[in-house]
Protein backbone atom coordinates (compact mmCIF):
# COMPACT_ATOMS: atom_id res chain seq x y z
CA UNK A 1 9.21 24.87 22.71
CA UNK A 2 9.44 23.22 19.42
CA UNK A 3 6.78 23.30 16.41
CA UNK A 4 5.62 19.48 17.09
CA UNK A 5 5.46 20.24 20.71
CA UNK A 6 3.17 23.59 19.97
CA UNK A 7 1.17 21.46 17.46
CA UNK A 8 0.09 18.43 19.47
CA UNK A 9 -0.79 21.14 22.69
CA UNK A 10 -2.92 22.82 19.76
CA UNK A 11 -4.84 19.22 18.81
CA UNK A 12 -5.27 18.48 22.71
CA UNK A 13 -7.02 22.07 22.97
CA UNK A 14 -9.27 21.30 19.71
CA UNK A 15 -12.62 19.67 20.31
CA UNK A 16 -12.47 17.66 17.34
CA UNK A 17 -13.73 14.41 18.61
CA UNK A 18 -10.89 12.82 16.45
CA UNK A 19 -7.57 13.73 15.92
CA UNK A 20 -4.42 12.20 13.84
CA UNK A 21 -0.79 12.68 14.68
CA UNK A 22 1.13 11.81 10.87
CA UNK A 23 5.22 12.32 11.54
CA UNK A 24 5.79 12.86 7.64
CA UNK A 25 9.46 13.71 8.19
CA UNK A 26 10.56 10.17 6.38
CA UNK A 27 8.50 10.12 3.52
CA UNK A 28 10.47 11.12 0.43
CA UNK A 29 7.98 10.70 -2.42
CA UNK A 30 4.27 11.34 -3.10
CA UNK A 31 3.95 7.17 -2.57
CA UNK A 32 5.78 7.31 0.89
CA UNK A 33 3.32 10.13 1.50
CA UNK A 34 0.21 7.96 0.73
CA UNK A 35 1.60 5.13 2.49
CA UNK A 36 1.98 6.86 5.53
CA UNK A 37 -1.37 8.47 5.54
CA UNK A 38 -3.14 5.20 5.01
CA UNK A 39 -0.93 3.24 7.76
CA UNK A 40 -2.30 6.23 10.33
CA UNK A 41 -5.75 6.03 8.87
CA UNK A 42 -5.82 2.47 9.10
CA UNK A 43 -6.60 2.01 5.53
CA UNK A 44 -5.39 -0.27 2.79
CA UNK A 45 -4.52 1.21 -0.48
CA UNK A 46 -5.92 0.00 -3.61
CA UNK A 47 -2.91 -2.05 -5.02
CA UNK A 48 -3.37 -1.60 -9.18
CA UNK A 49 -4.25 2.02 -8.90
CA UNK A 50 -3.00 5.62 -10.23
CA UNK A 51 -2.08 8.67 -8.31
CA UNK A 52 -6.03 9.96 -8.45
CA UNK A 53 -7.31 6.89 -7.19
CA UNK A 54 -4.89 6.71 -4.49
CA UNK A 55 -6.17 10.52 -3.49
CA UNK A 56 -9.96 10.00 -3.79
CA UNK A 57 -9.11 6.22 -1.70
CA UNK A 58 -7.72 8.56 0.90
CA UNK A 59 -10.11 11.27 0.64
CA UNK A 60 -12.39 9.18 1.01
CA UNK A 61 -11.38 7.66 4.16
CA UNK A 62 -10.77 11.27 5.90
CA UNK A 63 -14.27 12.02 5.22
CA UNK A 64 -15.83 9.02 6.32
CA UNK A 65 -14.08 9.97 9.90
CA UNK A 66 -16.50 13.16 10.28
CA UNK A 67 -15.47 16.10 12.76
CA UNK A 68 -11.40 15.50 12.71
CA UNK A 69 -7.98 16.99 13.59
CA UNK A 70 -4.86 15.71 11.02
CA UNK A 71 -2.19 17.03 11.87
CA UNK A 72 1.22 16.87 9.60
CA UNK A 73 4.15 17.08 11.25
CA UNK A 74 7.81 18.29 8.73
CA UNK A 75 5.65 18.76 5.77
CA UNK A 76 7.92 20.85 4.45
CA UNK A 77 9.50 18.80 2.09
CA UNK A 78 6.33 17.34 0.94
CA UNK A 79 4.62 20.69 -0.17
CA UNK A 80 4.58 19.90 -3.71
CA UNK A 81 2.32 17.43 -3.00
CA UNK A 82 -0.10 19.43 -0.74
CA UNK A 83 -2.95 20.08 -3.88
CA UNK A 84 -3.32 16.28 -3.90
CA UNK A 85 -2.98 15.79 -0.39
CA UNK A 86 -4.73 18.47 1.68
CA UNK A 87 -5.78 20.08 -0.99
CA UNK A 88 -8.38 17.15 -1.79
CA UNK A 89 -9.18 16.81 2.02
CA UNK A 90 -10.12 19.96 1.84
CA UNK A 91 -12.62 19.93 -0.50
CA UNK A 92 -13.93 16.92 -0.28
CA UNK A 93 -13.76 16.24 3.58
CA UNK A 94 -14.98 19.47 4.98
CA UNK A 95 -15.33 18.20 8.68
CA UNK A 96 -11.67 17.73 8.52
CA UNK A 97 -9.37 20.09 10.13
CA UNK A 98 -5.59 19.73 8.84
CA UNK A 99 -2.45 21.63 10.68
CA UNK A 100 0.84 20.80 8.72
CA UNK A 101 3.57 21.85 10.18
CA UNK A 102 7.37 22.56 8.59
CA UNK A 103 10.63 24.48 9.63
């Protein structure tokens, strides 16, 4: 069994009443990173923004989905960007449940 298999069996077993599958594993920057979080959230991204914009934008949107499951999938080369990622989500979307996964 791999890590993404053991991951998506743990969201099917969760009783969020939402949950979000993110493959991160071709994002290379902190942008790709938002852009891939707000395709999967089904957001648009405020275009003449900075980098704390862009978080609260996405924040924002997490918490506005209530009770949820995000999960992460190859974070691991994205970890420097966790405080302004999950980080925020945690703190300011505390319904959310986040499970980012790496090697």
């Amino acid at each position: 069994m791999g890590k993404t298999f053991l991951a998506r069996q743990f969201a099917r077993s969760r009783p969020a009443p939402r949950s979000l599958f993110f493959d991160v594993s071709s994002a290379v920057s902190q942008d790709d990173l938002f852009a891939t979080l707000a395709d999967g959230l089904g957001i648009r991204l405020p275009l003449q923004a900075g980098e704390g914009d862009v978080a609260r934008h996405l924040t924002a949107a997490v918490r506005a989905m209530g009770p949820s499951l995000i999960l992460l999938d190859n974070f691991e080369h994205l970890v420097r960007f966790a405080a302004i990622t999950v980080g925020a989500w945690l703190s300011g979307a505390p319904e959310a449940q986040i499970l980012a996964t790496s090697r």
